[in-house]
C-alpha atoms as a PDB file:
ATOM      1  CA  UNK A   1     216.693 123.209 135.469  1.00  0.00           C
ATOM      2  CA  UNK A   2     215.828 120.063 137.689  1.00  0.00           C
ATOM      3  CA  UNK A   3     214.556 119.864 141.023  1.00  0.00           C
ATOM      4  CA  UNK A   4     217.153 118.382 143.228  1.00  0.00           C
ATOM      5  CA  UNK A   5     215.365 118.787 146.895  1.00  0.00           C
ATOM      6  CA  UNK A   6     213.096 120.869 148.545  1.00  0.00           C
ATOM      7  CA  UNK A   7     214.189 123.718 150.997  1.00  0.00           C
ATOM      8  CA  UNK A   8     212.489 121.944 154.032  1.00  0.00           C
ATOM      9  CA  UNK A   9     214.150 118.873 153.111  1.00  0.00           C
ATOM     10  CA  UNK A  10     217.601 120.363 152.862  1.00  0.00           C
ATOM     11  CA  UNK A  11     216.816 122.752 156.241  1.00  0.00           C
ATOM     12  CA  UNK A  12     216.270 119.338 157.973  1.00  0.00           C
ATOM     13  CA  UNK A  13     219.239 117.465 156.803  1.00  0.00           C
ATOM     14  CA  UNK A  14     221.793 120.389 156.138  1.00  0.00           C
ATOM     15  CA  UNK A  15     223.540 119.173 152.917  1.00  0.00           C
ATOM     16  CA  UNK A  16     222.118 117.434 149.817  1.00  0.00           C
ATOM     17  CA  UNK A  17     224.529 115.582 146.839  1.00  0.00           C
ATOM     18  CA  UNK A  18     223.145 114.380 144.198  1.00  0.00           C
ATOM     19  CA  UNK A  19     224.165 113.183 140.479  1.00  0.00           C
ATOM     20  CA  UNK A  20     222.672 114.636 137.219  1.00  0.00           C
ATOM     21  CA  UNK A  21     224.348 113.056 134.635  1.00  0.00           C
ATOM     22  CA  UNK A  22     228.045 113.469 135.147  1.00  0.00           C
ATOM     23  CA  UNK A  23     227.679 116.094 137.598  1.00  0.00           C
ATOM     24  CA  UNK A  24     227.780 115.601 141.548  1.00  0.00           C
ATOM     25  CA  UNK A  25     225.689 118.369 142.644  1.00  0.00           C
ATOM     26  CA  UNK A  26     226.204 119.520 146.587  1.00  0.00           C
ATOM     27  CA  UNK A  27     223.349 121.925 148.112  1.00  0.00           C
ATOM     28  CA  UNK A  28     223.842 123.142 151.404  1.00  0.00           C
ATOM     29  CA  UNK A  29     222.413 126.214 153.358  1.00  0.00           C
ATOM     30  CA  UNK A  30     225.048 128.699 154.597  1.00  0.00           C
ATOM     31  CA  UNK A  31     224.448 131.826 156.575  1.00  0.00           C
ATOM     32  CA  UNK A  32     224.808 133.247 153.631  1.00  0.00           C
ATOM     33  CA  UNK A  33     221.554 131.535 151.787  1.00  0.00           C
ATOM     34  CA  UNK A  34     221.707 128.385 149.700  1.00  0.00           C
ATOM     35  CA  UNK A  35     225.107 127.507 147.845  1.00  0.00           C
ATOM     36  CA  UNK A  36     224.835 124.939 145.027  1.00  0.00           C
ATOM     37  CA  UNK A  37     228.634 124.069 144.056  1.00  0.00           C
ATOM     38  CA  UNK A  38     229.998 120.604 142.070  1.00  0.00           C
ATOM     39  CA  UNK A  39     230.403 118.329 144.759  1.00  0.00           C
ATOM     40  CA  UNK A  40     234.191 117.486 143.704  1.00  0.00           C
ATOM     41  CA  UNK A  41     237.160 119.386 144.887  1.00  0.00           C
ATOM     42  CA  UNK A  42     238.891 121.160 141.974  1.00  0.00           C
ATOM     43  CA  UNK A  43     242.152 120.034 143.249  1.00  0.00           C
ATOM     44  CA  UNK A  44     241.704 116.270 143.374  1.00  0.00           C
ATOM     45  CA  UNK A  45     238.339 115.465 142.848  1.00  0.00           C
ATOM     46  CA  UNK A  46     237.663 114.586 146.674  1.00  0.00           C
ATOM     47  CA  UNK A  47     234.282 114.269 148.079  1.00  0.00           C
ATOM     48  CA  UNK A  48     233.466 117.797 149.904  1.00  0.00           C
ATOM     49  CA  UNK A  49     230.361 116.437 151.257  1.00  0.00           C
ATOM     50  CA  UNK A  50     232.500 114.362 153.700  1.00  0.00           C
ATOM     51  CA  UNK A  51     234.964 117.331 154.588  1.00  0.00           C
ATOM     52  CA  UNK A  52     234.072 119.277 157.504  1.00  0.00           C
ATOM     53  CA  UNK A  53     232.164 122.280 156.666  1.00  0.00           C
ATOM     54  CA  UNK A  54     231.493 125.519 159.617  1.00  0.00           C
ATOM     55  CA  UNK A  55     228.787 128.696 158.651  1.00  0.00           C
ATOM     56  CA  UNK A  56     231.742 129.943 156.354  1.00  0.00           C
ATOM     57  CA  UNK A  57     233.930 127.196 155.059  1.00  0.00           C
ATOM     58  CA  UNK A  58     234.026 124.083 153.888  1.00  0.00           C
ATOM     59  CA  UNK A  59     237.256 121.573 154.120  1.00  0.00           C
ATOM     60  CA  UNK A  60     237.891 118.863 151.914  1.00  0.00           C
ATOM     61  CA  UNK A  61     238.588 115.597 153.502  1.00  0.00           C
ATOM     62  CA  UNK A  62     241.423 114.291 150.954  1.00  0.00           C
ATOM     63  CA  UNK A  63     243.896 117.042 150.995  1.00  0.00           C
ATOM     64  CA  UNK A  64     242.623 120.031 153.732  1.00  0.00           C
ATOM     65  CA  UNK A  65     242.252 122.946 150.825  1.00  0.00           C
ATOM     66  CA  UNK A  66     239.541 124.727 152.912  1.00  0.00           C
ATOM     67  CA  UNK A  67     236.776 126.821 150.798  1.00  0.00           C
ATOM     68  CA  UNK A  68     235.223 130.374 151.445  1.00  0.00           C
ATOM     69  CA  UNK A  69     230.968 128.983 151.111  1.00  0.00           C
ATOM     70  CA  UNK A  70     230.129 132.714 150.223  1.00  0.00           C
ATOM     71  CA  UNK A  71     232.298 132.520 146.725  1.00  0.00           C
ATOM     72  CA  UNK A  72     233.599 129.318 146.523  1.00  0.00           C
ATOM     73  CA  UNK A  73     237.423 130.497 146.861  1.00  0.00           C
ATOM     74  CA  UNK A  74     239.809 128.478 148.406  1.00  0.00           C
ATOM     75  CA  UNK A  75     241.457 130.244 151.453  1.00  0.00           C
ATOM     76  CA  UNK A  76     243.706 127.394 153.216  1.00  0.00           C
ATOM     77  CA  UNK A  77     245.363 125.034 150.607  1.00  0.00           C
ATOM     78  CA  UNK A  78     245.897 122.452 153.789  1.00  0.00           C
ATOM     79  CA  UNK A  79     248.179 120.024 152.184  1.00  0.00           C
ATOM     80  CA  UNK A  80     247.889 120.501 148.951  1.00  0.00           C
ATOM     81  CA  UNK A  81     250.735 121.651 146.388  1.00  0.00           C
ATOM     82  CA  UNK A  82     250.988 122.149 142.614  1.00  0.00           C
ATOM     83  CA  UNK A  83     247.879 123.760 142.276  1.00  0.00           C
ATOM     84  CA  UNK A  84     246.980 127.473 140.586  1.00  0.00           C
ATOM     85  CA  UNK A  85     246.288 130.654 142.046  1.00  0.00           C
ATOM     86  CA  UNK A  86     242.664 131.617 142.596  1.00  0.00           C
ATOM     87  CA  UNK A  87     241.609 127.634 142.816  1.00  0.00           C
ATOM     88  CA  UNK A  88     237.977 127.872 143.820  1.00  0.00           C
ATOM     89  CA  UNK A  89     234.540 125.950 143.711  1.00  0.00           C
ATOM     90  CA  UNK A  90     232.519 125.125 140.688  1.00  0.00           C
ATOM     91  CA  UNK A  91     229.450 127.234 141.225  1.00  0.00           C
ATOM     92  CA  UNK A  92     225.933 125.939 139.756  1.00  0.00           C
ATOM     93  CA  UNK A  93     223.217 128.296 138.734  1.00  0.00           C
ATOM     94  CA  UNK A  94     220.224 127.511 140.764  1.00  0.00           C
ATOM     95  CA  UNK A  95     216.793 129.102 141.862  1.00  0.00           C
ATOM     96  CA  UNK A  96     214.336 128.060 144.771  1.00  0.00           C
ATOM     97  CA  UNK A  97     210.989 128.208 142.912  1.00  0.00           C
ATOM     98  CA  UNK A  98     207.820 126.640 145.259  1.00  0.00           C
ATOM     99  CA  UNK A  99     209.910 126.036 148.090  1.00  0.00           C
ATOM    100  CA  UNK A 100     211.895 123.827 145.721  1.00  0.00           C
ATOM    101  CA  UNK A 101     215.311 124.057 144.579  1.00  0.00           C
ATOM    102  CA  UNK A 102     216.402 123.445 140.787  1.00  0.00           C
ATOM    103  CA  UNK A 103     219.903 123.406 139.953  1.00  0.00           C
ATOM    104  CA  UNK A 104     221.218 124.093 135.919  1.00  0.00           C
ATOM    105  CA  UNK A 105     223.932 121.697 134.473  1.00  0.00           C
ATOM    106  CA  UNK A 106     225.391 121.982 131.458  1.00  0.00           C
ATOM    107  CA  UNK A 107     224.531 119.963 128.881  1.00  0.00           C
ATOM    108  CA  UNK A 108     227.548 118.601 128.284  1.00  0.00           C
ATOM    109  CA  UNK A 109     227.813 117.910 131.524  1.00  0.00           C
ATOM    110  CA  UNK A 110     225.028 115.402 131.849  1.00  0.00           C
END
């Protein structure tokens, strides 16, 4: 696990990305609680922290797929096409520990 920001840090700012290793890691607070996903959209790779994001969804800026925050499944596919069934987000473990957050990546993935 490694810390990636603190939870009054990412309260103040409302999203977080950051890289460990090859991983983009996004952190945002939903009304839900905190979500940790990979900050690339599975369909193209765009950049979600860019896309417009409400208390439920977020939409990626390349292509519109829109995102349920709660599970990470995509509910609008916007513009995309050619892309499977059940697309969703890449969910990261994580655990707030001191106020902190830590996120796990793979370690292949770093």
């Amino acid at each position: 696990m490694r810390r990636v920001i603190s939870l009054q840090a990412l309260r103040a700012s409302g999203k977080h990305v950051e890289w460990i290793g090859k991983t983009e890691v996004f952190v945002l607070e939903t009304k839900h609680g905190v979500r940790v996903f990979s900050g690339m959209c599975p369909h193209q790779g765009g950049p979600l922290a860019e896309g417009e994001i409400t208390d439920a969804s977020i939409t990626c800026p390349w292509h519109g797929c829109t995102f349920d925050l709660n599970d990470g499944q995509c509910i609008d596919l916007g513009t995309c096409r050619n892309v499977a069934d059940g697309m969703r987000l890449k969910s990261l473990p994580f655990e707030i520990t001191g106020g902190d957050i830590y996120v796990a990546v793979e370690a292949d993935e770093t």
